[in-house]
Protein backbone atom coordinates (compact mmCIF):
# COMPACT_ATOMS: atom_id res chain seq x y z
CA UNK A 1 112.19 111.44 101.10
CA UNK A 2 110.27 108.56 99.87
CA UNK A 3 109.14 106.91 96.77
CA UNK A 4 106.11 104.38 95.82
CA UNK A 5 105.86 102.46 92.44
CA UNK A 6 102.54 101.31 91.68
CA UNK A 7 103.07 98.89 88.59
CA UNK A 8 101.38 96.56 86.25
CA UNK A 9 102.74 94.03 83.09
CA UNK A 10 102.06 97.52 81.13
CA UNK A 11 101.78 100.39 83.21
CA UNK A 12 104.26 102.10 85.70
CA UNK A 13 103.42 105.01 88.43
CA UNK A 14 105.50 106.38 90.85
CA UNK A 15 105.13 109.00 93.87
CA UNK A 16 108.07 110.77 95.31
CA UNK A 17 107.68 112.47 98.63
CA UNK A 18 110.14 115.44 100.14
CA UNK A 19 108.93 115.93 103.73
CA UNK A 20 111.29 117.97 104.58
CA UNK A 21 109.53 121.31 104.63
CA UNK A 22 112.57 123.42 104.38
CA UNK A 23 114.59 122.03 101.75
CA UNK A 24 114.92 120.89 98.21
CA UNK A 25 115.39 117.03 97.61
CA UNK A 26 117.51 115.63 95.02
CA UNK A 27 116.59 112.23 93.83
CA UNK A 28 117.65 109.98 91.02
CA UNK A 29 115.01 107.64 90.33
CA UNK A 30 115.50 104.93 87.60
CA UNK A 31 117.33 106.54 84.78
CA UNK A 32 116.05 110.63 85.72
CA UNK A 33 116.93 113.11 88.16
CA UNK A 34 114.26 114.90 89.88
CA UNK A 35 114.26 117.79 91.71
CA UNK A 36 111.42 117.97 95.03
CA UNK A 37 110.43 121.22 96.25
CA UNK A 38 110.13 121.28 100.13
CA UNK A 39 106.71 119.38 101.61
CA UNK A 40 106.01 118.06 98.35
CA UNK A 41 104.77 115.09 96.19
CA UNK A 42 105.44 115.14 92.86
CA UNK A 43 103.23 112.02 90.41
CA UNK A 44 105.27 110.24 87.43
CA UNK A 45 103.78 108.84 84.19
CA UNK A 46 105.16 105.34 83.15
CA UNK A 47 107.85 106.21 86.53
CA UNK A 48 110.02 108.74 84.23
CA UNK A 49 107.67 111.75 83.40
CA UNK A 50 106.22 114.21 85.72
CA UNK A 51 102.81 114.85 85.76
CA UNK A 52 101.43 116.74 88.83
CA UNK A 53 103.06 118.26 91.38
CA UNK A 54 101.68 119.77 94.46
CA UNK A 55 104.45 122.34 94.79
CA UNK A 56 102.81 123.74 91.78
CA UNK A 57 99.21 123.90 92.80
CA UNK A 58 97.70 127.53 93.84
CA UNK A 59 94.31 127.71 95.75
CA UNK A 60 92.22 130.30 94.02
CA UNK A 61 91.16 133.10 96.26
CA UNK A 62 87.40 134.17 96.68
């Protein structure tokens, strides 16, 4: 597990990372709990809302 903050006076971003690539991560992170699938990053708005996560992304299949 691991966690980046990118932050200005006005802005906030974080990243939270779950390597593992067999289990769930549970992380509290400021005042919220997130939940990390396996292998997965997961992108927070302002560090409290989630935005993208790559858990959640499907290819599309030609």
């Amino acid at each position: 597990m691991q966690g980046h903050v990118f932050e200005t006076e006005s802005e906030c971003v974080a990243l939270l990372v779950n390597f593992d690539k067999h289990k769930i991560s549970y992380i509290q992170f400021g005042k919220e709990a997130f939940q990390l699938a396996p292998k997965s990053i997961s992108i927070l708005s302002q560090c409290r809302e989630v935005v993208f996560e790559t858990a959640k992304v499907h290819r599309s299949r030609s």
